[in-house]
C-alpha atoms as a PDB file:
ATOM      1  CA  UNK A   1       0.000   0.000   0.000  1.00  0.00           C
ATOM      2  CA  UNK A   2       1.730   3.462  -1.135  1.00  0.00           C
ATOM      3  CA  UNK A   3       1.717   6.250   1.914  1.00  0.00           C
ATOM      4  CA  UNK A   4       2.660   9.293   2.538  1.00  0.00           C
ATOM      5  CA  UNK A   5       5.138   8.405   5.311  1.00  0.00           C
ATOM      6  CA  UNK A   6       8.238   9.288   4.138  1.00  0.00           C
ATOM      7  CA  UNK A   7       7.141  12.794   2.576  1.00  0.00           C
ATOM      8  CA  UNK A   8       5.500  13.572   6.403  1.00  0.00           C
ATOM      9  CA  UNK A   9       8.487  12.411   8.064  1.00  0.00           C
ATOM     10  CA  UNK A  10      10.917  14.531   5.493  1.00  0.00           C
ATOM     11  CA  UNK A  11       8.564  17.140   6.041  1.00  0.00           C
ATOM     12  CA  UNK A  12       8.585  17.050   9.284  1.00  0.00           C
ATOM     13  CA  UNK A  13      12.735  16.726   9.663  1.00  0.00           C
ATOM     14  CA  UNK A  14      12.337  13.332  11.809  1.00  0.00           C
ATOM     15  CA  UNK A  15      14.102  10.066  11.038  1.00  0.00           C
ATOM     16  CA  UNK A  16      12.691   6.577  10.800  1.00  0.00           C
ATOM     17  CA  UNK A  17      13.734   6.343  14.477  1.00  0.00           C
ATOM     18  CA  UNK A  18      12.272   8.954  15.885  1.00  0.00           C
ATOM     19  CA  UNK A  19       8.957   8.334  13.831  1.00  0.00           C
ATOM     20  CA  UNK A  20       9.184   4.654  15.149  1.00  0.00           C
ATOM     21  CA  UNK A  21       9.867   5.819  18.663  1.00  0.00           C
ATOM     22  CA  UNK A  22       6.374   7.898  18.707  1.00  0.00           C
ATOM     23  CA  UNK A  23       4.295   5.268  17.475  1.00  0.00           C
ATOM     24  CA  UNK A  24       5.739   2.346  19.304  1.00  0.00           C
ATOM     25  CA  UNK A  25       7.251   0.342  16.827  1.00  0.00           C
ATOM     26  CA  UNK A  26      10.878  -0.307  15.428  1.00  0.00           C
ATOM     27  CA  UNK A  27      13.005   1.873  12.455  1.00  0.00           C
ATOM     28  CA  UNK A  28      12.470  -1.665  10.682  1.00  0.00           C
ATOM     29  CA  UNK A  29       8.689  -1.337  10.571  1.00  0.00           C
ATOM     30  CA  UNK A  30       9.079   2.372   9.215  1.00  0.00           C
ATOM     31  CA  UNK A  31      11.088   1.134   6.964  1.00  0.00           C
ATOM     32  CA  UNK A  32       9.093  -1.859   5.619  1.00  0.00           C
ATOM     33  CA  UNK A  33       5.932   0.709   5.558  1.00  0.00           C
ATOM     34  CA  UNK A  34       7.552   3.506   3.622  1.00  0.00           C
ATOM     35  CA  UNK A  35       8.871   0.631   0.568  1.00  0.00           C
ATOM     36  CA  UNK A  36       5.172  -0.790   0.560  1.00  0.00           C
ATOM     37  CA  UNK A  37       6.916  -3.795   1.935  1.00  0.00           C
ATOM     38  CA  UNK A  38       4.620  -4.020   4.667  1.00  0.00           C
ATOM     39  CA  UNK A  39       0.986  -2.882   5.290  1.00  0.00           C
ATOM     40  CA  UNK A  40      -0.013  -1.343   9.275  1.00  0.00           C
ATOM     41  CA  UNK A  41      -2.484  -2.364  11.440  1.00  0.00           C
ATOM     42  CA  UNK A  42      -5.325  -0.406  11.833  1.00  0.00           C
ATOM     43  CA  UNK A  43      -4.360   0.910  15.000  1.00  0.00           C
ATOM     44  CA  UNK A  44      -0.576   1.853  14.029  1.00  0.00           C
ATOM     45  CA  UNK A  45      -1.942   3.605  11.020  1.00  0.00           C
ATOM     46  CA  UNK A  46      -4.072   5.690  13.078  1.00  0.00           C
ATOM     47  CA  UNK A  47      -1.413   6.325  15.686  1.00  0.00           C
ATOM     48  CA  UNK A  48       0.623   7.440  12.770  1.00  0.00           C
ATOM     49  CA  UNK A  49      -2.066   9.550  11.373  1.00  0.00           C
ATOM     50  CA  UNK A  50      -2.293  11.119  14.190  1.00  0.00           C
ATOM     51  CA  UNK A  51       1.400  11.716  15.164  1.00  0.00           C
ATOM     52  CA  UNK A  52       0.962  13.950  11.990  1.00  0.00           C
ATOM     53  CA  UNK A  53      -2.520  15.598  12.677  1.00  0.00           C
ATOM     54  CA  UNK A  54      -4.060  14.176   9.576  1.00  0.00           C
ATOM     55  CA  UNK A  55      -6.728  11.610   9.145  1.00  0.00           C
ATOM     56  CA  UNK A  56      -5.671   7.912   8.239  1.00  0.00           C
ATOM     57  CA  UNK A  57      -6.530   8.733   4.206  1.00  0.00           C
ATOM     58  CA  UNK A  58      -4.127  11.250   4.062  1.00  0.00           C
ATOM     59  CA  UNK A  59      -1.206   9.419   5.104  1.00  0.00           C
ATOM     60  CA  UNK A  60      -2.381   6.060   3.130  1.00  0.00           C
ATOM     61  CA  UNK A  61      -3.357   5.545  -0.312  1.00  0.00           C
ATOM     62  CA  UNK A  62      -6.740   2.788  -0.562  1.00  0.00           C
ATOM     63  CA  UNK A  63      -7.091   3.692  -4.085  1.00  0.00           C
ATOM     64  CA  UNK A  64      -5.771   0.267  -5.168  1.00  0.00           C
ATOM     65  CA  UNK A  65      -7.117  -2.014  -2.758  1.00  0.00           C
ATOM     66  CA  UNK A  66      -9.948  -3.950  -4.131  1.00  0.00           C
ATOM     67  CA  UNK A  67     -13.857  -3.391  -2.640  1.00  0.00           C
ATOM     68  CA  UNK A  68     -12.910   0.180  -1.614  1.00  0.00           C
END
């Protein structure tokens, strides 16, 4: 799934370690989200969404996933 992730984080001058230290996860799981290597949980999404005051849509891209 394509996000936003590593534009906000740019953005936002923080590393994958300090992103992964505010939502409770490790640099590897930044990582594995930001190469569409990995898709987040509901709730990590949203705790990510919200680390960047914007709602879950703007930081992920459903437009590919089928039924949506």
């Amino acid at each position: 799934m394509k996000t936003r992730i590593q534009e906000l984080r740019k953005q936002h001058k923080l590393s994958q370690e300090e992103l992964a230290l505010a939502v409770g996860v490790t640099r590897q799981t930044i990582t594995s989200l930001e190469v569409e290597k990995y898709t987040a949980s509901l709730v990590l999404a949203y705790k990510i969404a919200k680390y960047f005051e914007l709602t879950i849509e703007d930081v992920f891209d459903f437009s590919e996933m089928e039924g949506i």
